[in-house]
Structure formats: C-alpha cells, structure tokens
C-alpha atoms as a PDB file:
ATOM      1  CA  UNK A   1      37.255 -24.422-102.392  1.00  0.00           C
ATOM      2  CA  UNK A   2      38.633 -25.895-105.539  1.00  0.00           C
ATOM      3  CA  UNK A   3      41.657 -25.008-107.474  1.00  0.00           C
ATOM      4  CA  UNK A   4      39.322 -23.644-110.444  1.00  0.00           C
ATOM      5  CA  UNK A   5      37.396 -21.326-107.333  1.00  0.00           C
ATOM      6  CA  UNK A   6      40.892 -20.112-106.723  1.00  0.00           C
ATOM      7  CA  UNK A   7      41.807 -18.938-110.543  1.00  0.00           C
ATOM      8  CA  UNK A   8      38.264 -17.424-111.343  1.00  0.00           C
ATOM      9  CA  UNK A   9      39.096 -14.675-108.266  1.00  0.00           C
ATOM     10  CA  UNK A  10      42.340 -14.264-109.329  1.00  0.00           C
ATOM     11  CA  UNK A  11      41.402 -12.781-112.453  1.00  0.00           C
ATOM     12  CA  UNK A  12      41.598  -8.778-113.527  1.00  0.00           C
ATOM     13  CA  UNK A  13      37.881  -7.412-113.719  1.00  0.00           C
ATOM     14  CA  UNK A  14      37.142  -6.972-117.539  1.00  0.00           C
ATOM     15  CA  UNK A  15      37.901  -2.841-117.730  1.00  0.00           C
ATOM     16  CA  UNK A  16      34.491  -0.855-119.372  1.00  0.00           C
ATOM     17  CA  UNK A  17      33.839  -0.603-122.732  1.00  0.00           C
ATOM     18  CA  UNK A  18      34.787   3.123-123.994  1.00  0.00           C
ATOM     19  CA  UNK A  19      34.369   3.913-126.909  1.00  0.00           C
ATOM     20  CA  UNK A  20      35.731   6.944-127.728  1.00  0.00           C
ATOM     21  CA  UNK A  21      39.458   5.669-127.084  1.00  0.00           C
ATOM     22  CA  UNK A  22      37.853   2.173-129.618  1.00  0.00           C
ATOM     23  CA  UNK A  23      37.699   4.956-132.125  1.00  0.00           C
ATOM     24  CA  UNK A  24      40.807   6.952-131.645  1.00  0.00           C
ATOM     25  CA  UNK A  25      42.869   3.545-131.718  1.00  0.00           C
ATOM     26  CA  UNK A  26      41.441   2.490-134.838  1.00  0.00           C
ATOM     27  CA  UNK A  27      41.904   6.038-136.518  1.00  0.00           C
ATOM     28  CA  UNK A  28      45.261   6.204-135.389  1.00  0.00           C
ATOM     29  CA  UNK A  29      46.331   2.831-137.453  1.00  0.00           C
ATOM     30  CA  UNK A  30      44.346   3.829-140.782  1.00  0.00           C
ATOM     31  CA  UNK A  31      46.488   5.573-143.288  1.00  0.00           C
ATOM     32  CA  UNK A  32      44.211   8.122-145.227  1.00  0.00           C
ATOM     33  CA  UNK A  33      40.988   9.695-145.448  1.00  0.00           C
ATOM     34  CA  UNK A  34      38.691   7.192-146.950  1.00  0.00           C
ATOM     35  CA  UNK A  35      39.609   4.819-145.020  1.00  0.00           C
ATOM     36  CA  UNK A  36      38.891   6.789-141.698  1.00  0.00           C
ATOM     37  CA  UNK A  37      35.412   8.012-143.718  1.00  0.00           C
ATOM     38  CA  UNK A  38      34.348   4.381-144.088  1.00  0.00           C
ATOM     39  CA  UNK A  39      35.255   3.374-141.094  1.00  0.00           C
ATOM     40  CA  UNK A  40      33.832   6.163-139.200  1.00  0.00           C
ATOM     41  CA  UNK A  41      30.533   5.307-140.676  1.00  0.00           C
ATOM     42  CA  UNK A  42      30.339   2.038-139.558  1.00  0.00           C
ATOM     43  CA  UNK A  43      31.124   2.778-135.997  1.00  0.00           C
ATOM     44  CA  UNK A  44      28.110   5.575-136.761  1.00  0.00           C
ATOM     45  CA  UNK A  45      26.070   2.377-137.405  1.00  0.00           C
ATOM     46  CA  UNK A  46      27.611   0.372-134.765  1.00  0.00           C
ATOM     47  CA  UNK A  47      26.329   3.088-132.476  1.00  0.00           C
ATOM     48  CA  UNK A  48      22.678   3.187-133.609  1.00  0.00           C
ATOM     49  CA  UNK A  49      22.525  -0.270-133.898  1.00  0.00           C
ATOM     50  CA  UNK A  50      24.080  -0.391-130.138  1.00  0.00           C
ATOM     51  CA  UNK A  51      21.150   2.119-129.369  1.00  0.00           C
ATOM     52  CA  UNK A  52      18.632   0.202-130.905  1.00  0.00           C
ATOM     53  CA  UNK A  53      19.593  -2.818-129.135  1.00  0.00           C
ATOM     54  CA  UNK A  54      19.604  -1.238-125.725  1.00  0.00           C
ATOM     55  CA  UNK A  55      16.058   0.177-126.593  1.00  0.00           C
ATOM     56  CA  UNK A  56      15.234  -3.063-127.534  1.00  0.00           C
ATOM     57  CA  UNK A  57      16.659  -4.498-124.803  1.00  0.00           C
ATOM     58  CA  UNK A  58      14.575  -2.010-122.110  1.00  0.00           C
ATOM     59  CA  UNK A  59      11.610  -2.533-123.848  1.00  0.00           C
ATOM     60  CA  UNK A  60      12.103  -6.452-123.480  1.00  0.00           C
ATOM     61  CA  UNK A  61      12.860  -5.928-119.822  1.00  0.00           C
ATOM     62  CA  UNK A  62      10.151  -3.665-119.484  1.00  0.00           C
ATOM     63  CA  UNK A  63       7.568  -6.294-120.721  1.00  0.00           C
ATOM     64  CA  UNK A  64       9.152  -9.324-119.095  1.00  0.00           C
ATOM     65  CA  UNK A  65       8.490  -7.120-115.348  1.00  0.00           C
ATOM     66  CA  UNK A  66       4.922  -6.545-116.184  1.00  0.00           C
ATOM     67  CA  UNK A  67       4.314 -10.203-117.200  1.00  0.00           C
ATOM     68  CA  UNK A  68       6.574 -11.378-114.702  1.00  0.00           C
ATOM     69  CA  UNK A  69       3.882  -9.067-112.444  1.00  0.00           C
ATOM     70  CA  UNK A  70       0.618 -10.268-114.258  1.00  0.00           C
ATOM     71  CA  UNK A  71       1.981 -13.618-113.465  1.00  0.00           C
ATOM     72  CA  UNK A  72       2.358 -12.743-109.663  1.00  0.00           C
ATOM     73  CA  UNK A  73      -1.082 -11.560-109.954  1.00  0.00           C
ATOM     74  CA  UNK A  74      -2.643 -14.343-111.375  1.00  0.00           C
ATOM     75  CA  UNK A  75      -0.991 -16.963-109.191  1.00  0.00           C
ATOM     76  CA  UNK A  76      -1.983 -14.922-106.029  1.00  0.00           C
ATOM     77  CA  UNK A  77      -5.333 -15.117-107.608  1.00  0.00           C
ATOM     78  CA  UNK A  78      -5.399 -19.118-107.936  1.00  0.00           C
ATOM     79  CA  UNK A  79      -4.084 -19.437-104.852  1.00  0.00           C
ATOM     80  CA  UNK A  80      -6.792 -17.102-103.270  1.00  0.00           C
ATOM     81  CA  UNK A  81      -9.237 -19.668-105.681  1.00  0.00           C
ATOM     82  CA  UNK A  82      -7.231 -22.662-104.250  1.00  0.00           C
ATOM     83  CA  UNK A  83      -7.633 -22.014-100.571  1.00  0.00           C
ATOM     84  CA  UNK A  84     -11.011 -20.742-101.026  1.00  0.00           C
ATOM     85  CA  UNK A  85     -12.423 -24.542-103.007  1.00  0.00           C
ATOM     86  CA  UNK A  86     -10.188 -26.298-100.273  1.00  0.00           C
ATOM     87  CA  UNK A  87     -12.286 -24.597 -97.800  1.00  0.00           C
ATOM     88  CA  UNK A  88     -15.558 -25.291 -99.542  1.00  0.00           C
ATOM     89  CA  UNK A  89     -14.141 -28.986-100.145  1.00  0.00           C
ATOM     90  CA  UNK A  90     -13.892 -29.347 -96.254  1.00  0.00           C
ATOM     91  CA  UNK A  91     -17.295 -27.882 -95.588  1.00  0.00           C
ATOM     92  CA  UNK A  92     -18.505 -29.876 -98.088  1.00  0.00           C
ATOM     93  CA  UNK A  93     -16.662 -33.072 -96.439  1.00  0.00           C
ATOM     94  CA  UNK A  94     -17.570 -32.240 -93.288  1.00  0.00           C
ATOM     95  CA  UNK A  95     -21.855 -31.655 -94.287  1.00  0.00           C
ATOM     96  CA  UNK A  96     -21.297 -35.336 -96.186  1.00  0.00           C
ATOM     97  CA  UNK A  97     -19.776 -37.017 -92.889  1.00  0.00           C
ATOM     98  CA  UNK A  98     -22.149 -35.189 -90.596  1.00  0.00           C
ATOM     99  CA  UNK A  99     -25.156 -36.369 -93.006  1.00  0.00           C
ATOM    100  CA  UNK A 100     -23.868 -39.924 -93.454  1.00  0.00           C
ATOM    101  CA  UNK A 101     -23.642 -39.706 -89.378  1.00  0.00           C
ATOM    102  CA  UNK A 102     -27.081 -38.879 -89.246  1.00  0.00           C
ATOM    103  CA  UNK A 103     -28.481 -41.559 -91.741  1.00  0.00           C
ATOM    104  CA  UNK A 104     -26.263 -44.105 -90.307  1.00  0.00           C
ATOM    105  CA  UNK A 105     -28.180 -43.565 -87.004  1.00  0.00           C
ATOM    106  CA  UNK A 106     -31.722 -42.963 -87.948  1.00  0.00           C
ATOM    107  CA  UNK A 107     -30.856 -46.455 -90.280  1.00  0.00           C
ATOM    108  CA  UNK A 108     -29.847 -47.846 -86.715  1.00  0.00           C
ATOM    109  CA  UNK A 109     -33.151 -46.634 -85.071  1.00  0.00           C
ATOM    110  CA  UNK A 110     -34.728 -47.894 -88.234  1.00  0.00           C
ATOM    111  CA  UNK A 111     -33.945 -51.214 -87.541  1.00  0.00           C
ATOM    112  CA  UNK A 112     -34.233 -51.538 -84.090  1.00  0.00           C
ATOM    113  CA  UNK A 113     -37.718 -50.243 -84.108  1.00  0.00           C
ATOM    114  CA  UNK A 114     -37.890 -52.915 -86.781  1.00  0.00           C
ATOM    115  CA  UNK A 115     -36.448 -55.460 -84.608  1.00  0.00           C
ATOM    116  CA  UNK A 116     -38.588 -54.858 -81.581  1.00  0.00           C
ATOM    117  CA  UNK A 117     -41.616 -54.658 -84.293  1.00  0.00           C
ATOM    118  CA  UNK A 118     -40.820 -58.360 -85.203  1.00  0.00           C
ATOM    119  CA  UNK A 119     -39.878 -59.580 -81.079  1.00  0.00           C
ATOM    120  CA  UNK A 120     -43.754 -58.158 -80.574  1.00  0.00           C
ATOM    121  CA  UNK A 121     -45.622 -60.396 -82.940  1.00  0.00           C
ATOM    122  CA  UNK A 122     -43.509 -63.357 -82.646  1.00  0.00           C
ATOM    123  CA  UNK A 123     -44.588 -62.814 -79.161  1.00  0.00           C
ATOM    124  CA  UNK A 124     -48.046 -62.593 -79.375  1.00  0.00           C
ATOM    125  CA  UNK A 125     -48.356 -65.461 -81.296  1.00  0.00           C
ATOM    126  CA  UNK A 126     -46.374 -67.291 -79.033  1.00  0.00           C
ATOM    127  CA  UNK A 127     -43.612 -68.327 -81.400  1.00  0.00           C
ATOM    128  CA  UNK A 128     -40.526 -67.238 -79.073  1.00  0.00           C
ATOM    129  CA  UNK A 129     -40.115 -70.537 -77.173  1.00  0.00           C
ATOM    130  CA  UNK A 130     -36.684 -71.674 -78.205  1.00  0.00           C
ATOM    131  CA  UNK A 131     -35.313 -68.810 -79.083  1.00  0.00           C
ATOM    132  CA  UNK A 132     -31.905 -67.235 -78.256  1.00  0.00           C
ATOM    133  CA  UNK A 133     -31.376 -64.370 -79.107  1.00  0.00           C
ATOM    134  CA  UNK A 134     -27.439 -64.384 -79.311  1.00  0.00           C
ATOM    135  CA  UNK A 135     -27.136 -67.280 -81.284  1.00  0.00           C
ATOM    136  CA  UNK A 136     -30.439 -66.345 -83.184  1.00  0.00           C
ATOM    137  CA  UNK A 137     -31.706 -63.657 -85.812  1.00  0.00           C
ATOM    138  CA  UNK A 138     -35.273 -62.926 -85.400  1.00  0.00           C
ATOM    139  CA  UNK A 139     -37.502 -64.616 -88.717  1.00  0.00           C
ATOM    140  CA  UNK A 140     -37.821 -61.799 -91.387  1.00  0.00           C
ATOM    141  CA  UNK A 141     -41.556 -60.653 -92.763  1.00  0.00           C
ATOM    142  CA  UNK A 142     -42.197 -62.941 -95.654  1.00  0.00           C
ATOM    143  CA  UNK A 143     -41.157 -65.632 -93.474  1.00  0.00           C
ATOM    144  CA  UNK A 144     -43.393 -64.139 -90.561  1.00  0.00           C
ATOM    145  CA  UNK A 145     -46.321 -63.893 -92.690  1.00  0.00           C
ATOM    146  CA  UNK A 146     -45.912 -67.091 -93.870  1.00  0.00           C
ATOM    147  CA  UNK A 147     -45.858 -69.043 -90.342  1.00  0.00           C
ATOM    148  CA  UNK A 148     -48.101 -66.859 -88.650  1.00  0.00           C
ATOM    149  CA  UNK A 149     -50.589 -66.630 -92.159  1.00  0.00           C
ATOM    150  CA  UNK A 150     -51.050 -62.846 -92.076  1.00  0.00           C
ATOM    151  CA  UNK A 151     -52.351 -61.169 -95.453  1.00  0.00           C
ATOM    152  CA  UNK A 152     -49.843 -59.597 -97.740  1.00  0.00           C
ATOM    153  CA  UNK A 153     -51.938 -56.807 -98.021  1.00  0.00           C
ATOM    154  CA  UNK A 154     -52.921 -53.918 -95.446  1.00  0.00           C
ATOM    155  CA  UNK A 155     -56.100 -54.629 -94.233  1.00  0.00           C
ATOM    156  CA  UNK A 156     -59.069 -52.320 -95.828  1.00  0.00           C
ATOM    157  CA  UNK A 157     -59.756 -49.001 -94.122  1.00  0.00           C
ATOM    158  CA  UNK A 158     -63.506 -49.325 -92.138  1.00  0.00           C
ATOM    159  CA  UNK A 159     -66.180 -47.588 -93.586  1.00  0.00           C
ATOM    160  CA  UNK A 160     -66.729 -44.358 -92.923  1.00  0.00           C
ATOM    161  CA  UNK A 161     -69.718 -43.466 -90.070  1.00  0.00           C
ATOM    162  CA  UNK A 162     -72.125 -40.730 -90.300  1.00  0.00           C
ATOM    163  CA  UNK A 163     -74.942 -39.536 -89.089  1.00  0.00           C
ATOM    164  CA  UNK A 164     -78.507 -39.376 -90.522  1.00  0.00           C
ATOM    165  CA  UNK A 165     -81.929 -37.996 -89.037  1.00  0.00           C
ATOM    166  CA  UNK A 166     -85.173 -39.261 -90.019  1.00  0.00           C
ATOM    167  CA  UNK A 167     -88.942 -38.706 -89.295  1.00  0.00           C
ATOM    168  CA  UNK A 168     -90.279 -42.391 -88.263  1.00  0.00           C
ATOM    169  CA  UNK A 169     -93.655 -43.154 -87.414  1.00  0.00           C
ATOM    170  CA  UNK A 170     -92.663 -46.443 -85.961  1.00  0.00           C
ATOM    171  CA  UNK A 171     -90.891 -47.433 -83.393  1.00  0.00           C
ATOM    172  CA  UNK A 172     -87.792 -49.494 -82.149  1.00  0.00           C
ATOM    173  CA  UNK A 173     -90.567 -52.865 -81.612  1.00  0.00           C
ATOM    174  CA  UNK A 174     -92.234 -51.394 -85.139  1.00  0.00           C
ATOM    175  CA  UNK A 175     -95.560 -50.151 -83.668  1.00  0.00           C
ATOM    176  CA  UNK A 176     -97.332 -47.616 -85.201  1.00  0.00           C
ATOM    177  CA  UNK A 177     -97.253 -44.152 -83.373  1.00  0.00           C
ATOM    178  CA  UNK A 178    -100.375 -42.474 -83.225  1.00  0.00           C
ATOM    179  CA  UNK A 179    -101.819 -40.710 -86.236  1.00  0.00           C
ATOM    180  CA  UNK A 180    -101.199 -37.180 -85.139  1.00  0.00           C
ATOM    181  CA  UNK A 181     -97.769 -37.431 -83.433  1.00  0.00           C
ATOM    182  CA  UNK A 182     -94.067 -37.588 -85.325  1.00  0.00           C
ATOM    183  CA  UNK A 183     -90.788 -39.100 -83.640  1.00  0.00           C
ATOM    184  CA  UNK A 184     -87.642 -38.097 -84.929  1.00  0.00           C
ATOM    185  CA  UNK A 185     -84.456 -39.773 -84.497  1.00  0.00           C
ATOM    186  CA  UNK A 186     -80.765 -40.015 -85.294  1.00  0.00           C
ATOM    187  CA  UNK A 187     -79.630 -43.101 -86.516  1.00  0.00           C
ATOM    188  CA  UNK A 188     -76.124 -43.904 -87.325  1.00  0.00           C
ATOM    189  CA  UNK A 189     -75.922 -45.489 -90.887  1.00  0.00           C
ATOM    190  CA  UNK A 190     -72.376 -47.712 -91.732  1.00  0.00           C
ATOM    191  CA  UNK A 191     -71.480 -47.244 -95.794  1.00  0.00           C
END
C-alpha cells in the first residue's frame, strides 16, 4: 500500500445529510421573521426540487435497467445468430471440401481413363516403340490425329435397317414363277 492508501482509510465517514437539524441551524442564526419566511421557502423549493431530482433520478435508473436488459437480450440473440451462421459456415465448409474431394477424384479418374484411352491407340497403331513412360508424356489428341490421320469429326451414324415384305413373281436368279402362284418375301432394305 501507498502512503495516499493509508490517508483515504483514515478518514471520518461523511455523517448523513439531515435536514431537519440544516433547517433549525439556519433559523437559529436569522434575526426576524421575513427573513426565516424567505428562507423557509426556498428550502420548500430545495425540497421539491430534491424530490424531483430523485424521481428523476429513479426514472433514469429505471430505464437504464430495462435497456441495460434489452441490450442483454439482444446480444444473447446475436450470439444465438453468431453460433448458429458459424455452424452453417462449417457445414457449408465442410459440403465445399467434401465436393472439391469428390471432383478432384472423378477429375483423377477422368484422366486416367483418358490416359489409358491414348496408351490404346498409340498401341494399335504401333507408335509405342521408344517410348518411356517416366521420362515421357503420352502425345495429346490433335497431335494423335495428326500422326495417326484420324478425322476430326465423329464418324456418321450407319443407316438405319428395316424390314420390308413384298409380293415378287421372280425369283433370286430372276425367273418368272408360274402364272398362278405368288412368293412373298422379306427383304431387308439399307436407307
């Protein structure tokens, strides 16, 4: 403790305010009537202003505890809102890293299968000789379908086959059947 510690404790408590003996003392040193009239009324208006004040003053408190309470309210609120988007966030974090996980591995199959796609026809055009494949990337497409000449474009889709029937009156050698009889046939006709 410091010296200026020890002299606060030292001092008397101040004694409460009374003030009926206020208004004795100060009647006892006034000399007549008008004097004690005059100053009796302002210690009448000291006292309502005193009781105004303290009125005032409760009200003030009053309001300052239920905002002080709102405010508790409304923070416990955020916070509820707080931990509540921080939970959402790390759902939301966690969907995003499990869906990057995913794509990241379907990319990998992706180009494997892409990989082994490109091994194949290099193969079976026998263009492999030479190659390492640690100190080597595989050709890509346009340079694939450039050295082995395959078209750009997908070849055409064949035509559709379907089925016909037909009354002939000649044959597969294109005799004539007899004059009474009919043949028919089903003959498969290429658009």
């Amino acid at each position: 403790m410091t010296d200026y510690d020890d002299d606060t404790e030292s001092l008397p408590a101040p004694a409460p305010v009374d003030r009926f003996a206020d208004a004795l003392a100060l009647l006892t040193t006034m000399r007549n009537a008008k004097e004690i009239e005059v100053a009796l009324k302002r210690l009448r208006r000291l006292e309502r202003d005193i009781a105004a004040a303290e009125a005032k003053l409760a009200a003030v408190t009053t309001k300052a505890e239920q905002t002080a309470a709102a405010l508790a309210e409304r923070e416990a609120a955020s916070d509820a809102r707080a931990a509540a988007l921080d939970t959402r966030e790390a759902e939301v974090e966690d969907q995003i890293r499990e869906a990057h996980d995913h794509l990241r591995a379907y990319h990998s199959e992706i180009r494997q299968a892409d990989r082994s796609l490109r091994y194949r026809v290099l193969a079976s055009a026998d263009l492999l000789h030479g190659y390492n494949p640690t100190l080597q990337e595989l050709p890509d497409w346009p340079e694939i379908q450039r050295t082995i000449g395959l078209s750009v474009d997908p070849p055409l889709a064949p035509p559709a086959d379907h089925q016909e029937v037909r009354n002939v009156r000649h044959d597969w050698a294109g005799s004539v059947f007899s004059p009474d009889s009919t043949v028919t046939r089903t003959i498969t006709v290429n658009e």
